[in-house]
Protein backbone atom coordinates (compact mmCIF):
# COMPACT_ATOMS: atom_id res chain seq x y z
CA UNK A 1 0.00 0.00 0.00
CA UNK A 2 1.08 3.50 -0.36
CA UNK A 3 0.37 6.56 1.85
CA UNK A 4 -2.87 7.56 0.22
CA UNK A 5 -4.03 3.51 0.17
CA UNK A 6 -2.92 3.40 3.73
CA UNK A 7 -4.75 6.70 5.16
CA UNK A 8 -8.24 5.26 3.14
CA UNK A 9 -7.53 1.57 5.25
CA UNK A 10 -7.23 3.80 8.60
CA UNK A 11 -10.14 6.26 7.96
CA UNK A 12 -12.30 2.97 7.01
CA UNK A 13 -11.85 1.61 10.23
CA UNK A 14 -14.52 4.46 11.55
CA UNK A 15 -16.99 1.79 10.33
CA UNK A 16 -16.50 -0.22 13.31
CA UNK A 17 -17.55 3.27 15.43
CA UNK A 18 -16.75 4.37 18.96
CA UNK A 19 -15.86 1.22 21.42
CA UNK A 20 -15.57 2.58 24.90
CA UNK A 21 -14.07 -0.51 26.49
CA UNK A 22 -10.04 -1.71 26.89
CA UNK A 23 -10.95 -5.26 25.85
CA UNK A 24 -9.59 -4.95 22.07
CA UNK A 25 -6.72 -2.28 22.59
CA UNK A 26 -5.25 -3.92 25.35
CA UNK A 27 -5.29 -7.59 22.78
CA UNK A 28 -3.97 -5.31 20.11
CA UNK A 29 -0.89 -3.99 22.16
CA UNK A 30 -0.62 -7.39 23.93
CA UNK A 31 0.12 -8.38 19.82
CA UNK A 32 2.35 -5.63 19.74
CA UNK A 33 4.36 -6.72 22.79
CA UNK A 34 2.99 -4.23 25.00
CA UNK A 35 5.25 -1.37 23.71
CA UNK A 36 3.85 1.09 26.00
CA UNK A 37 5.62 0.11 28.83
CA UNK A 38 9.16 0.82 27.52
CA UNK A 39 8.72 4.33 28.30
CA UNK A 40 7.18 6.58 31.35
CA UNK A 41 3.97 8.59 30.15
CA UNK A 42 1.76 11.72 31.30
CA UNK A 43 -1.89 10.89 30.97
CA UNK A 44 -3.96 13.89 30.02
CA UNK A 45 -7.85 14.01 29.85
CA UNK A 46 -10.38 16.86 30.32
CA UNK A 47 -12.70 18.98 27.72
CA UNK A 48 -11.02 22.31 26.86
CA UNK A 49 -7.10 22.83 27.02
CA UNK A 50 -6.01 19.38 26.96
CA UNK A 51 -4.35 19.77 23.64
CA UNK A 52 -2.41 22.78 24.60
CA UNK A 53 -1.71 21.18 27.94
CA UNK A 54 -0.04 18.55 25.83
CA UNK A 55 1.71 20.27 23.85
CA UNK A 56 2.98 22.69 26.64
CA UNK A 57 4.16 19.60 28.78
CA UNK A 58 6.03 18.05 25.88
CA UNK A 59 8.13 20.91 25.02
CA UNK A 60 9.04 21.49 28.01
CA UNK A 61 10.55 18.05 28.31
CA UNK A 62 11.81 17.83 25.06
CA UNK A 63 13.93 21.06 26.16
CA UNK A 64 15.26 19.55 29.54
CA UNK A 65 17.00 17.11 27.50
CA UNK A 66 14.16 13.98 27.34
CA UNK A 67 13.03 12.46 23.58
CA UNK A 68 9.85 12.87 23.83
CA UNK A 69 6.82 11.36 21.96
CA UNK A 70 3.35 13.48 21.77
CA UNK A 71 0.12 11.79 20.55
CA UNK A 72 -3.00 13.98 20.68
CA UNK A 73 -6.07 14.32 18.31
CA UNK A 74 -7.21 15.55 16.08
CA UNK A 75 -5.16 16.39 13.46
CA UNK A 76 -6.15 19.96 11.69
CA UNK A 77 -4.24 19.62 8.38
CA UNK A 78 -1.93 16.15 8.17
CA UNK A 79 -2.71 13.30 10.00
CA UNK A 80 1.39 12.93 10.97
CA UNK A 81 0.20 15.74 13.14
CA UNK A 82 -0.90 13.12 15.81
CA UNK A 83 2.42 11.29 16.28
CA UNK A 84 5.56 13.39 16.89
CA UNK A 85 8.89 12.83 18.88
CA UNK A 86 10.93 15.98 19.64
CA UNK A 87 8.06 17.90 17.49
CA UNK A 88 9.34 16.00 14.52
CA UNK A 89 6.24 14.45 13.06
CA UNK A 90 6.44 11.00 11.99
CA UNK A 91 6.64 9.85 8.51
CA UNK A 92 4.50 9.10 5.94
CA UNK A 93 6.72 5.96 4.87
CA UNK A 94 6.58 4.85 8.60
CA UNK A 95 2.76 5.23 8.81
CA UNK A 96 2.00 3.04 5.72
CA UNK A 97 5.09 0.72 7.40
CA UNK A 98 3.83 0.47 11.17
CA UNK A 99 -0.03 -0.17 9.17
CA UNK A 100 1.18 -2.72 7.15
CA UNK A 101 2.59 -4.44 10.17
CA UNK A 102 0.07 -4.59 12.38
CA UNK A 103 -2.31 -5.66 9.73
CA UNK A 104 -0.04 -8.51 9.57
CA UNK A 105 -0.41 -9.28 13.60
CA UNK A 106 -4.33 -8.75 13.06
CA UNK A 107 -4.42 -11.71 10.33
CA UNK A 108 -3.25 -14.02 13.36
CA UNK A 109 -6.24 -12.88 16.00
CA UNK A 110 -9.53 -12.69 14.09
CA UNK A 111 -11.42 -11.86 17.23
CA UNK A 112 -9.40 -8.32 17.35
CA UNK A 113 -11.21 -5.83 15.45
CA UNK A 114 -9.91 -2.26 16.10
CA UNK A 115 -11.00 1.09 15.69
CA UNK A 116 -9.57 4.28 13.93
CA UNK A 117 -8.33 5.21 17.21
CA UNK A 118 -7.46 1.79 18.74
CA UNK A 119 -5.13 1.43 15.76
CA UNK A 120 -3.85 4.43 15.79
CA UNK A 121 -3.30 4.21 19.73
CA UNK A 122 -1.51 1.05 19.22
CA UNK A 123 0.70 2.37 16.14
CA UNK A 124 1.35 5.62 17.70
CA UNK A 125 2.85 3.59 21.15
CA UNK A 126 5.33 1.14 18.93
CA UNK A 127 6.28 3.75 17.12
CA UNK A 128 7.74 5.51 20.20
CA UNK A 129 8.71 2.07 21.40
CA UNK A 130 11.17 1.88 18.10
CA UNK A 131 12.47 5.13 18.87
CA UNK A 132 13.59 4.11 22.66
CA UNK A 133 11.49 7.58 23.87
CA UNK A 134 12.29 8.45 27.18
CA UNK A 135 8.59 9.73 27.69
CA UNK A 136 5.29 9.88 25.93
CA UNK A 137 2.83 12.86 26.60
CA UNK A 138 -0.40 11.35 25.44
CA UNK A 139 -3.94 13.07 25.12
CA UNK A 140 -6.92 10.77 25.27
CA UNK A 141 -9.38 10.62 22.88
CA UNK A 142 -12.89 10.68 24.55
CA UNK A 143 -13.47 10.53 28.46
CA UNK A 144 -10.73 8.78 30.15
CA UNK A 145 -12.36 5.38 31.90
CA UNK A 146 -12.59 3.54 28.66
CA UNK A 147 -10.57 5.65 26.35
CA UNK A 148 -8.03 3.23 24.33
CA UNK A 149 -5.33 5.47 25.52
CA UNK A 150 -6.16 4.48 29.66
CA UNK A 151 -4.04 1.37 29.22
CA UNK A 152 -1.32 3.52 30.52
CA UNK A 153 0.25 3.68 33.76
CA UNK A 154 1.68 7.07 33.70
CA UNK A 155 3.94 9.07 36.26
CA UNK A 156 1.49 11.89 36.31
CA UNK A 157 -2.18 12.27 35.41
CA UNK A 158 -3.78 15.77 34.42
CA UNK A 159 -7.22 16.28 34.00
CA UNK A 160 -7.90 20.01 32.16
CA UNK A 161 -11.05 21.98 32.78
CA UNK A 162 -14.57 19.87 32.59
CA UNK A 163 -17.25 20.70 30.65
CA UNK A 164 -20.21 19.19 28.68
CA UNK A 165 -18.97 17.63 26.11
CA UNK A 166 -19.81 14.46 24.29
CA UNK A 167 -23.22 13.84 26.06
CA UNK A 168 -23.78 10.86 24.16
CA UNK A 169 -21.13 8.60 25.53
CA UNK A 170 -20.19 10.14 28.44
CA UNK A 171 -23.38 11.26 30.27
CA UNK A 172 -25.67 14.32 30.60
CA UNK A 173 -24.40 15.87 33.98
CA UNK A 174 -21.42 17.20 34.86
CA UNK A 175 -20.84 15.12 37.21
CA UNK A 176 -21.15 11.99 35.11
CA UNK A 177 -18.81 13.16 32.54
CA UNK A 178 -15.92 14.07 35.86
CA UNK A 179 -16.70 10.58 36.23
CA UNK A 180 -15.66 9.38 33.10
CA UNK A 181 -12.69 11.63 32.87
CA UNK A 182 -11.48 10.85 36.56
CA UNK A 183 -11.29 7.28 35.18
CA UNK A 184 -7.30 8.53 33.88
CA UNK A 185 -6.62 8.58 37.62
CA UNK A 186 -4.21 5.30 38.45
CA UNK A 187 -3.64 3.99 41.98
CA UNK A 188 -0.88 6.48 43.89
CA UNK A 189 -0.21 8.13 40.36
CA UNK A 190 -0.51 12.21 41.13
CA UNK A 191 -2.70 14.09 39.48
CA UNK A 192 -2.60 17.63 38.61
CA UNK A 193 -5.33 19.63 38.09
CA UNK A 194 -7.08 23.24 37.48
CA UNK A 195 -9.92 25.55 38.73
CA UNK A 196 -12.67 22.61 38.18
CA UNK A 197 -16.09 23.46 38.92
CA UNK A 198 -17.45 22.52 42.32
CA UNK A 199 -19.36 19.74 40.50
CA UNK A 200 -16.63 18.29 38.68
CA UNK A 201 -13.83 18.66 41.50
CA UNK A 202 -16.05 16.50 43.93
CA UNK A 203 -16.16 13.56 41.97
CA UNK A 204 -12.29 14.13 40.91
CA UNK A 205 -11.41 14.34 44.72
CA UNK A 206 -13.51 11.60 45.49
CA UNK A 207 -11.76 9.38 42.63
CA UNK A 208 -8.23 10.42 43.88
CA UNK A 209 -8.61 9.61 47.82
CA UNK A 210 -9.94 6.20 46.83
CA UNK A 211 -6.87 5.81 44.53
CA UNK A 212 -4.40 7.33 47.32
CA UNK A 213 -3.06 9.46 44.37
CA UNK A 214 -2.07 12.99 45.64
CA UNK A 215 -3.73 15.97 44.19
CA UNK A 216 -2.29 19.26 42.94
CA UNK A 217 -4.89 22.41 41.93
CA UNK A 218 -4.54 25.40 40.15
CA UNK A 219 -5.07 27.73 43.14
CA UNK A 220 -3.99 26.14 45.90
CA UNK A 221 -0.52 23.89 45.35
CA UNK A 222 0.31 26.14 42.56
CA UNK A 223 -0.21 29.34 40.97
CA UNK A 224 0.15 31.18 37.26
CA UNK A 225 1.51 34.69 37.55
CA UNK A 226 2.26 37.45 35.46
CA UNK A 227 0.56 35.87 32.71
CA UNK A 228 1.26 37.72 29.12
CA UNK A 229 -0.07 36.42 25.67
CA UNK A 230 1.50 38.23 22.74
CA UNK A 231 1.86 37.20 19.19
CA UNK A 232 4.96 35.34 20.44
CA UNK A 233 3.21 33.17 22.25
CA UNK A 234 2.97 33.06 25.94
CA UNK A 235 4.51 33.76 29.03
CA UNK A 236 3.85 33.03 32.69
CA UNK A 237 5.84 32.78 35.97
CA UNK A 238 5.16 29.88 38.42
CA UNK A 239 5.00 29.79 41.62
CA UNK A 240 4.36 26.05 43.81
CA UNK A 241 3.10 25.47 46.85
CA UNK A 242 3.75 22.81 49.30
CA UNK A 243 1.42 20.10 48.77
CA UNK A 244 -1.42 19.07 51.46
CA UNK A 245 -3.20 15.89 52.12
CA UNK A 246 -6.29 14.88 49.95
C-alpha cells in the first residue's frame, strides 16, 4: 500500500464506530508486545485545554534534555500531526510501514477488530517504542475510563477543565462526565489539576482519595503569575506550593 491507500484503510476503520471498552486495545498492544511500557507517560484528559496542555508539557521536556513522543487528536491539516517525537512528526513511509505491520499481527487474532483510534493508539505507542522515547505525553481521545489510551500507567495524570462535552457517551451531567474523565486517575499516580467546577472537582477528589493518588490544583498547590499572551506566544511565571493531604 502507499500513503494515500494506507490513510483510506485507517479512515475505514470508523466503520466499526466508537468502542468505549479496553478489551480490544489492550489484545492489540498485547500483539504488539505491550510497547507502552518501555517508556514513562503523562496521561492527560479533560474537555477544553487538553491539547495545549499537551503540547505545553512536551516541550518542556523535550527542552530539559528527554526524547519525547506526543500523541494527541485531532489532526487539523496532516494526520502525521498526531504522532511526533521531539516535534518531529512521523513519517509518511513509517505510517503506511507500522499499518502494514500490524495488519499482519491482526491476520493471526480474528477476534481483534480495532478502531480508527485503537489502531492508531496502538501504532502511535510502537512507534515511540522503536524510537527508545524516554517519555510519551499522550492526550486521550474521549473521556478517560474507557478511552483506548487508559491502558497507561503514567507518572502523572492531568485532568484540564470539565465541561459538557460528548453527552452521548459520556453522560448528561457534569458530574457523570468528571466521572468518566477521573477514570485517567491510576492507583498512587498524582494528578494535577485546574480551577474545576465545584461539581466536577467532587467527583475528581472523590476518585483520587480512593486511589491514594495525591492531588495538585490550580489555586492552591500552585499558581500562574504574570501571565502575558503576545503574538509570540505566551509567558507566565510559576509559583508552587507545598502540597497538602487529599
Amino acid at each position: 500500500m502507499n500513503y494515500n491507500e494506507t490513510l483510506q484503510y485507517l479512515y475505514n476503520l470508523t466503520k466499526h464506530g466508537i468502542k468505549l471498552g479496553l478489551k480490544n486495545i489492550t489484545a492489540l498492544l498485547n500483539l504488539l508486545g505491550n510497547p507502552q511500557s518501555h517508556f514513562n507517560s503523562i496521561h492527560i484528559a479533560g474537555t477544553n485545554g487538553k491539547g495545549s496542555t499537551a503540547r505545553m508539557i512536551s516541550a518542556l521536556l523535550s527542552s530539559a534534555g528527554f526524547r519525547t513522543g506526543l500523541f494527541t487528536s485531532p489532526h487539523l491539516v496532516r494526520f502525521t500531526e498526531r504522532i511526533t517525537i521531539d516535534t518531529v512528526e512521523i513519517t509518511e513511509d513509517d505510517v503506511v510501514r507500522l499499518t502494514q505491520h500490524i495488519r499482519q499481527l491482526l491476520k493471526s487474532a480474528s477476534d481483534i477488530n480495532p478502531t480508527f483510534f485503537e489502531f492508531i493508539t496502538a501504532l502511535a505507542f510502537y512507534y515511540f517504542y522503536e524510537n527508545s522515547i524516554d517519555w510519551a505525553v499522550v492526550e486521550t481521545g474521549l473521556g478517560g475510563r474507557f478511552d483506548a489510551t487508559n491502558v497507561l500507567i503514567p507518572k502523572v495524570s492531568v485532568i484540564t477543565d470539565i465541561g459538557m462535552d460528548h453527552k452521548e457517551f459520556l453522560g448528561n451531567t457534569l458530574k457523570e462526565i468528571a466521572f468518566e474523565k477521573a477514570g485517567i486517575i491510576k492507583e498512587g499516580i498524582p494528578l494535577v489539576t485546574t480551577m474545576q467546577k465545584d461539581e466536577a472537582l467532587a467527583v475528581l477528589l472523590e476518585r483520587a482519595k480512593a486511589c491514594g493518588s495525591q492531588i495538585y490544583r490550580l489555586g492552591e498547590h500552585f499558581h500562574i503569575l504574570n501571565h502575558k499572551l503576545t503574538a509570540r506566544g505566551n509567558s507566565f511565571d510559576f509559583k508552587a506550593e507545598e502540597p497538602s493531604g487529599i
